[in-house]
Protein backbone atom coordinates (compact mmCIF):
# COMPACT_ATOMS: atom_id res chain seq x y z
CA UNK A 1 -24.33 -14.14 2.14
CA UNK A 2 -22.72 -12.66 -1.25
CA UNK A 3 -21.00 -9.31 -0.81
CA UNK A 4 -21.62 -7.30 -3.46
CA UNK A 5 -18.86 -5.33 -5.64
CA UNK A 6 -17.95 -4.55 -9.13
CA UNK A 7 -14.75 -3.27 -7.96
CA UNK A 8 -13.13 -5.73 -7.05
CA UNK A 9 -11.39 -7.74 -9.27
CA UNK A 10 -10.38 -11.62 -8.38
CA UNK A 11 -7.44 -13.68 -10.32
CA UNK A 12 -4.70 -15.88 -9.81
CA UNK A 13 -0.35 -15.65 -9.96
CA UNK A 14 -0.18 -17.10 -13.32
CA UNK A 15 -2.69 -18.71 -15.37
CA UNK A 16 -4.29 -21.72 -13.56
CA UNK A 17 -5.41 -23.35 -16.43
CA UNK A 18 -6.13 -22.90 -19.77
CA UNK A 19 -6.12 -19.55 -20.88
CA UNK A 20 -9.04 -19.56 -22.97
CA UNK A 21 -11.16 -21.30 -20.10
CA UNK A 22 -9.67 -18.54 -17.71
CA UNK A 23 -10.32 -15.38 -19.80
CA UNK A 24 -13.82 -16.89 -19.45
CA UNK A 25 -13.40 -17.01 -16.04
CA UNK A 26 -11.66 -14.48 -14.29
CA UNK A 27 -11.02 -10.41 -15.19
CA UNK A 28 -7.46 -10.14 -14.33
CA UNK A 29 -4.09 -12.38 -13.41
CA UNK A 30 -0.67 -11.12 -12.65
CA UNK A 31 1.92 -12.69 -14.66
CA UNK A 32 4.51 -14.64 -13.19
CA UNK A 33 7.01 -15.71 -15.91
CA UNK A 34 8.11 -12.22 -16.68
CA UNK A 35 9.68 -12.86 -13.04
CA UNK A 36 11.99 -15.45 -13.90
CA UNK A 37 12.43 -15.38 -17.60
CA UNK A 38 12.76 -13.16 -20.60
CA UNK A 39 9.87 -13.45 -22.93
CA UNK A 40 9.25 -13.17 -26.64
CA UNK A 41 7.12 -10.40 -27.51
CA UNK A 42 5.31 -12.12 -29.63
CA UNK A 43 4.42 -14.31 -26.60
CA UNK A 44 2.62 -11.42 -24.75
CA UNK A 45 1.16 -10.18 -27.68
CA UNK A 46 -0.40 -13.61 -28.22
CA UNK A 47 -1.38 -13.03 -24.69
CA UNK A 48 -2.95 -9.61 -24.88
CA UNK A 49 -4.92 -10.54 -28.27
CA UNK A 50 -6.64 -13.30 -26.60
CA UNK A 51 -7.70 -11.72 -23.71
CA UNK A 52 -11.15 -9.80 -23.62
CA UNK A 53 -11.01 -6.15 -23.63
CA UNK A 54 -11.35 -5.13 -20.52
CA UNK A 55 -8.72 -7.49 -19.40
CA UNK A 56 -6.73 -6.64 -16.19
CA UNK A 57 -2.83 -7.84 -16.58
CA UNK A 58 -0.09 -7.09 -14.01
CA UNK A 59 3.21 -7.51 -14.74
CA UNK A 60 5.69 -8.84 -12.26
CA UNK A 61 8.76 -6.68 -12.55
CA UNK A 62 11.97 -9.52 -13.55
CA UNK A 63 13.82 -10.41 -10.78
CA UNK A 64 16.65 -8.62 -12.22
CA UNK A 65 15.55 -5.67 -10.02
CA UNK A 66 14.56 -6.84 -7.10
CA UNK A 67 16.08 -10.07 -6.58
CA UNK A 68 20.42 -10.43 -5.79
CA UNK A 69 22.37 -12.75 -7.59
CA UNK A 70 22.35 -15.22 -4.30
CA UNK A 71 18.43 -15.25 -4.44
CA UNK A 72 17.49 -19.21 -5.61
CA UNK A 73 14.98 -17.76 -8.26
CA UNK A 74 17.78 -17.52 -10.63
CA UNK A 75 18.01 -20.98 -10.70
CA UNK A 76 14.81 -20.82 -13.05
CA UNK A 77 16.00 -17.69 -15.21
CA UNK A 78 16.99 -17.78 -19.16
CA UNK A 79 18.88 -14.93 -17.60
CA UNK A 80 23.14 -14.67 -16.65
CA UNK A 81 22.67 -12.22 -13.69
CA UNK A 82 25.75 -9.97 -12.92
CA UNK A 83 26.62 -8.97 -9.05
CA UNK A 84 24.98 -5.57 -9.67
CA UNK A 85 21.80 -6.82 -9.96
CA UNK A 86 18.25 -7.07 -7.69
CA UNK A 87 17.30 -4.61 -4.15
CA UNK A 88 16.23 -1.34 -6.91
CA UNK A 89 20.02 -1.09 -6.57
CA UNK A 90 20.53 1.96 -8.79
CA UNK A 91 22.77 0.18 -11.04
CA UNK A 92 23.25 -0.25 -14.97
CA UNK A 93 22.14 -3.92 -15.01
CA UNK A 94 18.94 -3.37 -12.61
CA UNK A 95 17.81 0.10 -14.52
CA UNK A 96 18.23 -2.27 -17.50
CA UNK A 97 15.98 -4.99 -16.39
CA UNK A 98 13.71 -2.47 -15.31
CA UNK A 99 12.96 -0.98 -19.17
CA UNK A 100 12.72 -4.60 -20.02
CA UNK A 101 9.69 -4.84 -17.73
CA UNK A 102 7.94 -1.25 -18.64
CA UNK A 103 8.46 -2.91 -22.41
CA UNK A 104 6.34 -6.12 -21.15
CA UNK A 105 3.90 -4.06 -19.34
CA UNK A 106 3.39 -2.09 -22.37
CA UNK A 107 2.77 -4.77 -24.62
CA UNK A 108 -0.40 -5.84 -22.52
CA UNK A 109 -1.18 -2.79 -21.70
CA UNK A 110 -1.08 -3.67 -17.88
CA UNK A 111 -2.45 -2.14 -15.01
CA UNK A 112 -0.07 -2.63 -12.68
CA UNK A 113 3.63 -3.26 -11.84
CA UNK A 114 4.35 -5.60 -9.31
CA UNK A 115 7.77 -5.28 -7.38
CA UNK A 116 8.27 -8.06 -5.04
CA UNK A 117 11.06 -7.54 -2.74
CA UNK A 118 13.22 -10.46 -0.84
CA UNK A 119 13.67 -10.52 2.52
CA UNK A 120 17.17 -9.80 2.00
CA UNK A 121 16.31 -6.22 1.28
CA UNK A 122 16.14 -5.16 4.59
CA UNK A 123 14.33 -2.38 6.42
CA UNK A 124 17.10 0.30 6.81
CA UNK A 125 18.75 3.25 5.41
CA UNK A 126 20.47 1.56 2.56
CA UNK A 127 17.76 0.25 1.38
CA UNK A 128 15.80 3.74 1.48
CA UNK A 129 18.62 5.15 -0.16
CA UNK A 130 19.20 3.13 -3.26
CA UNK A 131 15.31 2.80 -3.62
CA UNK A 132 14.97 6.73 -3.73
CA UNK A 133 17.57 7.22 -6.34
CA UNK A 134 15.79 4.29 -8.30
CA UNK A 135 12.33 5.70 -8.38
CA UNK A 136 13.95 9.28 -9.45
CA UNK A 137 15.57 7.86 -12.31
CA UNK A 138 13.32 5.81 -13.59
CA UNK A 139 10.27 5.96 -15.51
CA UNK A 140 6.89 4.96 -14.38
CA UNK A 141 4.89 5.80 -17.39
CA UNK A 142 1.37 5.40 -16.60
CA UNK A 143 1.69 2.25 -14.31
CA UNK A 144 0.53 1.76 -10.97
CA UNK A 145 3.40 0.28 -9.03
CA UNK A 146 2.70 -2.22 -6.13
CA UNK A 147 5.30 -3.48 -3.71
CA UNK A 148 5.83 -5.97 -1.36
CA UNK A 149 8.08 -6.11 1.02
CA UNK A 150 8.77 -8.98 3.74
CA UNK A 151 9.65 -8.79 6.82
CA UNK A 152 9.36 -4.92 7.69
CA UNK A 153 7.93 -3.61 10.43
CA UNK A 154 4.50 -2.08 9.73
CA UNK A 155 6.13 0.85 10.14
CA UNK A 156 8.29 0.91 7.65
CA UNK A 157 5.96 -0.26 4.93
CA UNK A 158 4.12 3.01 5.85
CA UNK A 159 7.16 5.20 5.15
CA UNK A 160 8.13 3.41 2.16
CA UNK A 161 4.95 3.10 0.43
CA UNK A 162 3.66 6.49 1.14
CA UNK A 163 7.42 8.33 -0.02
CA UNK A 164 7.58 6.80 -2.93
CA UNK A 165 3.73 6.61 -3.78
CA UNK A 166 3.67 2.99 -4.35
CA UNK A 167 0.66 0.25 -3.52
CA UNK A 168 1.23 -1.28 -0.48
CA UNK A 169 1.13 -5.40 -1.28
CA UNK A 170 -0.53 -7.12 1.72
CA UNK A 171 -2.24 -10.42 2.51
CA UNK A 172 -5.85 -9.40 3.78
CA UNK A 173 -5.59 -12.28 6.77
CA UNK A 174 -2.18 -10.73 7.86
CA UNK A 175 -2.85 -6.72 8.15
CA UNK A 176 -4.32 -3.76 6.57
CA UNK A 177 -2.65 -1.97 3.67
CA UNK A 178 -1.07 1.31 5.03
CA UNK A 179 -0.43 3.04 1.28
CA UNK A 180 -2.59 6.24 1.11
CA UNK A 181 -4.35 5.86 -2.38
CA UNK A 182 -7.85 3.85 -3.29
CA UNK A 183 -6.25 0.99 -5.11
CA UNK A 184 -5.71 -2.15 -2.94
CA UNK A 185 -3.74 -4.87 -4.00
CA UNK A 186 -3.46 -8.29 -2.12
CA UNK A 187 -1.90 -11.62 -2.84
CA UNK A 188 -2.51 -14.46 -0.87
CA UNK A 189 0.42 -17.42 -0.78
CA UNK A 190 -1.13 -19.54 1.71
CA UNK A 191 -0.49 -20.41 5.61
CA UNK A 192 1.93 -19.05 7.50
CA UNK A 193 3.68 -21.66 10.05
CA UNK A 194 7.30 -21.25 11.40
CA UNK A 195 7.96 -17.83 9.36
CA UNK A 196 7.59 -19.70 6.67
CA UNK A 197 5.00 -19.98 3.45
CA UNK A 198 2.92 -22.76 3.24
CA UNK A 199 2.27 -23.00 -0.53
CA UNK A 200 -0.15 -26.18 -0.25
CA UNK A 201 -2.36 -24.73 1.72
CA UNK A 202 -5.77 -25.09 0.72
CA UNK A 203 -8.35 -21.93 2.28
CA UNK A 204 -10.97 -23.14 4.36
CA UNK A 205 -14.59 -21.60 4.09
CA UNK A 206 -14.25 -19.68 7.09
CA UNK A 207 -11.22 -18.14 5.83
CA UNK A 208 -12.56 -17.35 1.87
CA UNK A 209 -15.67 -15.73 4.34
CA UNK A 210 -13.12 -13.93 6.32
CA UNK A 211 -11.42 -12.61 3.20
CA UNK A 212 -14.13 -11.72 1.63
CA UNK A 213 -15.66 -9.29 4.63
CA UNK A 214 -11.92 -7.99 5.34
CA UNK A 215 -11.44 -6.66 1.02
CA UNK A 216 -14.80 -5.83 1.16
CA UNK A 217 -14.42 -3.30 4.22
CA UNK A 218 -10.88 -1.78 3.02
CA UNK A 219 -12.46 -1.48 -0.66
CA UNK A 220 -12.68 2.51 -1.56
CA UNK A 221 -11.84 2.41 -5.05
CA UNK A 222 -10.79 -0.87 -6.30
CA UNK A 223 -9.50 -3.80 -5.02
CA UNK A 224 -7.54 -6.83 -7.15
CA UNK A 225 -7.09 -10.09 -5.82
CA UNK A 226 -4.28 -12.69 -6.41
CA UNK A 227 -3.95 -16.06 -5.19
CA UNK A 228 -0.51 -17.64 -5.41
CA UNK A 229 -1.11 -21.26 -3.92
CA UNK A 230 -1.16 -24.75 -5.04
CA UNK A 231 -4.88 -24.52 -5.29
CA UNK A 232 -4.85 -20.76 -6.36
CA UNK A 233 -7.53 -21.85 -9.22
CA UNK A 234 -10.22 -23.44 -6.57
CA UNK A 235 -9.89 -20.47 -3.94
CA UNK A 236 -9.93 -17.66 -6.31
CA UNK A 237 -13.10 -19.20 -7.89
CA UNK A 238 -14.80 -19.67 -4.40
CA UNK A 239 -14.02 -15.85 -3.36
CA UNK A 240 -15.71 -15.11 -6.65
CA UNK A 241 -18.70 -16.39 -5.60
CA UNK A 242 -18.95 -14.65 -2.39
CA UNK A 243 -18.03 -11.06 -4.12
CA UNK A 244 -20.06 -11.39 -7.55
């Protein structure tokens, strides 16, 4: 049975295919290169002009914020990182990289912000500390911020979310979001075997169904929907069906 909702918004990490054929498709993606690399401005401006109006982009914030200088990601970066870089760290170099990405943002007019934390930023009072000097310094402009963090206790996702008025990032199959506002944001990597991400995993019906009922019943506002697995293109475009 379809659940019906025009708020809720289904996409992919990165565009799963051609980006004409997925303008056509889907209403939103969150953009993954602006992660790892530096990009042209005249690359997301190609980007925004093709897209159709109403377009939904979020912008992953570059790693240089979130991500240390130990983190493998670099390892795909166009990007030199210093040691004072990644864990919002209120530093020169991350408050650098972090204008770089409200500059992206801007460009296509995005939605959100995406802030991915490692699990290397851990759940404790340094952490709390250099992330509430961050977010006083910084500007937010009119973004909506969403953060996720691995490996806290549910607990502290509640504490950090809700002080610093950010979007709790959550996989519906895992738990509820626990950030106070009507904006839900969810990305789904796959299984989870071991502690660890299983990228190729493929969903099963049962578990599009599941995901479908769970989005649906947290939905108050709006809810946007992000698969980041190998076949991110084939699951998003079966939860569409069941949500259209």
């Amino acid at each position: 049975m379809a659940i019906s909702s025009d708020k809720i918004l289904i996409g992919t990490c990165g565009f799963c295919k051609a980006r004409k054929d997925y303008f056509k498709e889907f209403k939103t993606v969150e953009i993954q290169r602006t992660f790892y690399k530096i990009l042209e401005e005249r690359t997301l401006e190609k980007w925004k002009s093709e897209a159709p109006e109403d377009f939904v982009f979020s912008v992953k914030a570059f790693q240089g914020v979130t991500h240390p200088v130990s983190s493998p990601t670099w390892k795909r970066s166009n990007v030199k990182p210093s040691g004072d870089v990644g864990h919002l760290k209120p530093t020169r170099e991350v408050f650098k990289y972090w204008e770089l990405t409200l500059k992206e943002a801007s460009i296509l007019n995005a939605r959100f912000i995406l802030i991915q934390l490692p699990k290397s930023f851990k759940e404790n009072d340094v952490s709390f500390e250099n992330t509430e000097e961050f977010f006083s310094r910084i500007d937010r402009k009119d973004f909506e911020i969403a953060v996720e963090l691995r490996g806290w206790s549910r607990k502290g996702i509640r504490r950090f979310v809700r002080k610093f008025d950010v979007i709790d990032v959550t996989d519906p199959l895992v738990r509820e979001p626990v950030h106070g506002g009507e904006e839900n944001y969810y990305r789904l990597h796959g299984a989870y075997v071991g502690g660890k991400i299983i990228y190729g995993h493929k969903y099963s019906d049962e578990e599009i169904s599941e995901i479908a009922k769970r989005i649906k019943k947290l939905n108050i506002g709006e809810s946007y929907v992000y698969f980041n697995n190998r076949y991110m293109c084939e699951d998003a475009r079966r939860l569409c069906e069941l949500v259209k």
